[in-house]
Protein backbone atom coordinates (compact mmCIF):
# COMPACT_ATOMS: atom_id res chain seq x y z
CA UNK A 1 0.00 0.00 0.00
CA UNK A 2 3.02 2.28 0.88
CA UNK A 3 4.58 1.69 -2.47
CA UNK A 4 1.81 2.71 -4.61
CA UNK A 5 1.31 5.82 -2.07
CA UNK A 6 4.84 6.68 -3.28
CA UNK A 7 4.40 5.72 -6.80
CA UNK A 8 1.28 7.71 -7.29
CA UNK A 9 3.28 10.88 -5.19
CA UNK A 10 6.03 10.66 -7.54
CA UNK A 11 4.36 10.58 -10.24
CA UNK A 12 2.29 13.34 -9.73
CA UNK A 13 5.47 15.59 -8.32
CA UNK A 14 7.41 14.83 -11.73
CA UNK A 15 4.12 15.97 -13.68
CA UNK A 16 3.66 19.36 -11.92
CA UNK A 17 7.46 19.85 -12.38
CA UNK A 18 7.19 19.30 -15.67
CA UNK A 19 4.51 21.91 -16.26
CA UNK A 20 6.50 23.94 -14.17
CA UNK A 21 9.47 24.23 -16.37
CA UNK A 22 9.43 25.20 -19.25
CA UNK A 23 12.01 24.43 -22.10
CA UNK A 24 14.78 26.96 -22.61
CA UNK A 25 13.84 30.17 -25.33
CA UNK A 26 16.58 28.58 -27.50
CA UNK A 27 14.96 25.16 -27.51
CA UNK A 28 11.67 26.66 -28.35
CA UNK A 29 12.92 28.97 -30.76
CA UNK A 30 15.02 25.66 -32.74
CA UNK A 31 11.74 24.49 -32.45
CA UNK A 32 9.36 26.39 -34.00
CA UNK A 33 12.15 27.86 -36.75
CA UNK A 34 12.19 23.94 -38.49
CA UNK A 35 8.73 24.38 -38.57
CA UNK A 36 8.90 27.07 -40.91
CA UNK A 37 7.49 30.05 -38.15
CA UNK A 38 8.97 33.34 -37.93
CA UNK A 39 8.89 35.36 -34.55
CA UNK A 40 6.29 38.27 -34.81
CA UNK A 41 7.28 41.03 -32.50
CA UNK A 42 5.07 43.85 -34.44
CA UNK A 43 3.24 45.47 -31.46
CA UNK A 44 -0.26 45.70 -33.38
CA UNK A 45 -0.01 41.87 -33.61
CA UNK A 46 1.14 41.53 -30.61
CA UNK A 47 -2.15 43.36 -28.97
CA UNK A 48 -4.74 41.59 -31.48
CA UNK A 49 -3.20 38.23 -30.72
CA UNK A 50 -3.29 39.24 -27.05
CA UNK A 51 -7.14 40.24 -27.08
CA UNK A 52 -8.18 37.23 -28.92
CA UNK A 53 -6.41 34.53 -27.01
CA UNK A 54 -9.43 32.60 -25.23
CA UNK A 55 -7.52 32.16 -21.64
CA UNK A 56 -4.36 34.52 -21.35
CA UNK A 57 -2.13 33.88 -18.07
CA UNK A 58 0.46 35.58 -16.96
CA UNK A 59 1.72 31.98 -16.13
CA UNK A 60 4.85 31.60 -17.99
CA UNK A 61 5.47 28.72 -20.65
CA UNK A 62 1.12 28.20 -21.94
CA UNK A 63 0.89 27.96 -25.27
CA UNK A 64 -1.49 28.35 -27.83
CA UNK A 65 -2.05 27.19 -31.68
CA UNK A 66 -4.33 28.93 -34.15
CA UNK A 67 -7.36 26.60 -35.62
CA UNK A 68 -5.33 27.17 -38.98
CA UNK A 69 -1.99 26.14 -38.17
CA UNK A 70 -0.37 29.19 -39.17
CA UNK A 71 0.01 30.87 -35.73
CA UNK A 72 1.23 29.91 -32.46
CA UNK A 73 1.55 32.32 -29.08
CA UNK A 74 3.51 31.61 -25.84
CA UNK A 75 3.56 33.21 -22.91
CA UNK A 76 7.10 33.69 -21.76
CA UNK A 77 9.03 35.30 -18.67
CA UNK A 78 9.14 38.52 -20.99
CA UNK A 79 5.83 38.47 -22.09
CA UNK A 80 3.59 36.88 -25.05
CA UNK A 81 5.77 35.62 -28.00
CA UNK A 82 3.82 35.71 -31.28
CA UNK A 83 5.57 32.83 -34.22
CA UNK A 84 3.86 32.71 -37.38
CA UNK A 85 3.73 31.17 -40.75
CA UNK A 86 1.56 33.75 -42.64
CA UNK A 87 3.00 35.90 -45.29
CA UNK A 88 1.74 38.87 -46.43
CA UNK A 89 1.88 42.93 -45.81
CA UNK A 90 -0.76 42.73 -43.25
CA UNK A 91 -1.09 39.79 -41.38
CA UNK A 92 -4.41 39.46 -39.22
CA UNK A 93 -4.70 37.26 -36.39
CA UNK A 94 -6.78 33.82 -36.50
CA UNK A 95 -9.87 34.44 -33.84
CA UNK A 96 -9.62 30.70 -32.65
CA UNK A 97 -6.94 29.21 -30.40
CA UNK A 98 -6.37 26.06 -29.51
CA UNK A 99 -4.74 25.38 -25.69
CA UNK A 100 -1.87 23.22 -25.69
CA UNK A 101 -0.57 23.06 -22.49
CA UNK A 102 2.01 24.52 -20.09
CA UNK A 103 5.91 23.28 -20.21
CA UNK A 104 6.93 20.06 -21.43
CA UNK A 105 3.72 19.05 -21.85
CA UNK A 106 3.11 21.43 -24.33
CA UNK A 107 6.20 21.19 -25.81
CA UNK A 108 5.73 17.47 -26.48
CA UNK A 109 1.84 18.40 -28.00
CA UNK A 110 3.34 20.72 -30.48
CA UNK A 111 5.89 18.33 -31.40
CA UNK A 112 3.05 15.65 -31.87
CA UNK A 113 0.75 17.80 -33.99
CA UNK A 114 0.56 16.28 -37.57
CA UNK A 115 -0.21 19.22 -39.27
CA UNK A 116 3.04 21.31 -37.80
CA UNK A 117 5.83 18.38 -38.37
CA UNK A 118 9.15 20.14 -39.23
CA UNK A 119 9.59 21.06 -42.86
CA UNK A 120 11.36 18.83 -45.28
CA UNK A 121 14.97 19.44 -45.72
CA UNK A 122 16.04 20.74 -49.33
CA UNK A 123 17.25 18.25 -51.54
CA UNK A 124 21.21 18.49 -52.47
CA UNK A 125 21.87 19.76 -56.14
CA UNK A 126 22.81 17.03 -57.98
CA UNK A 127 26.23 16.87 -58.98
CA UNK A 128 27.74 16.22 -62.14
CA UNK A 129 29.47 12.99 -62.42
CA UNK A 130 32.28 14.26 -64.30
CA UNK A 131 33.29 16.68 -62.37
CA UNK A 132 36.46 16.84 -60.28
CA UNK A 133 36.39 18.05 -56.56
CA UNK A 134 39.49 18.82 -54.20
């Protein structure tokens, strides 16, 4: 009885640790950059994405992903980080958000989501057989 008392402890103190902690800006920013997003720090973004986010917490590390794929928001230690995939000379904000999660957790979701695997790699030009390389 003990031992499953400890098991079920442990396993709830290594969850709330892991939502916690949050991976490091670096790892997120590797992250999100092989899945073709670009950081959006323009401040009229910033404030739409900000007033259409469904839950925002000041909670550092929650993350959310647009219904479209194309836009993803974090809330860091500095504030609310704004990646996106959209292209264009004015890019509006999606008005649906999807929660992800806190921390690893969230980490791990994004990683999972089909729709937002990393981007292929660019094939290697072909080279010529006949040619000579040093």
């Amino acid at each position: 009885m003990a031992s499953l008392a400890h098991d079920a402890a442990s396993e709830s103190a290594v969850s709330r640790w892991l939502e916690a902690h949050s991976p490091a800006p670096a790892t997120w920013k590797l992250l999100v950059g092989a899945r073709g997003f670009r950081p959006n720090s323009d401040p009229e973004v910033l404030h739409r994405v900000h007033r259409t986010l469904p839950e925002h917490s000041t909670k550092a590390g929650n993350l959310w992903r647009s219904g479209n794929g194309l836009w993803l928001a974090r809330s860091a230690a500095e504030g609310l980080e704004v990646y996106t995939r959209a292209t264009g000379p004015k890019l509006h904000p999606p008005q649906d958000w999807k929660p992800l999660g806190s921390g690893w957790p969230a980490f791990e979701a994004l990683l999972a989501e089909p729709d937002l695997r990393a981007l292929p790699r660019p094939r290697p030009l072909a080279r010529d057989p006949r040619a000579i390389l040093f």
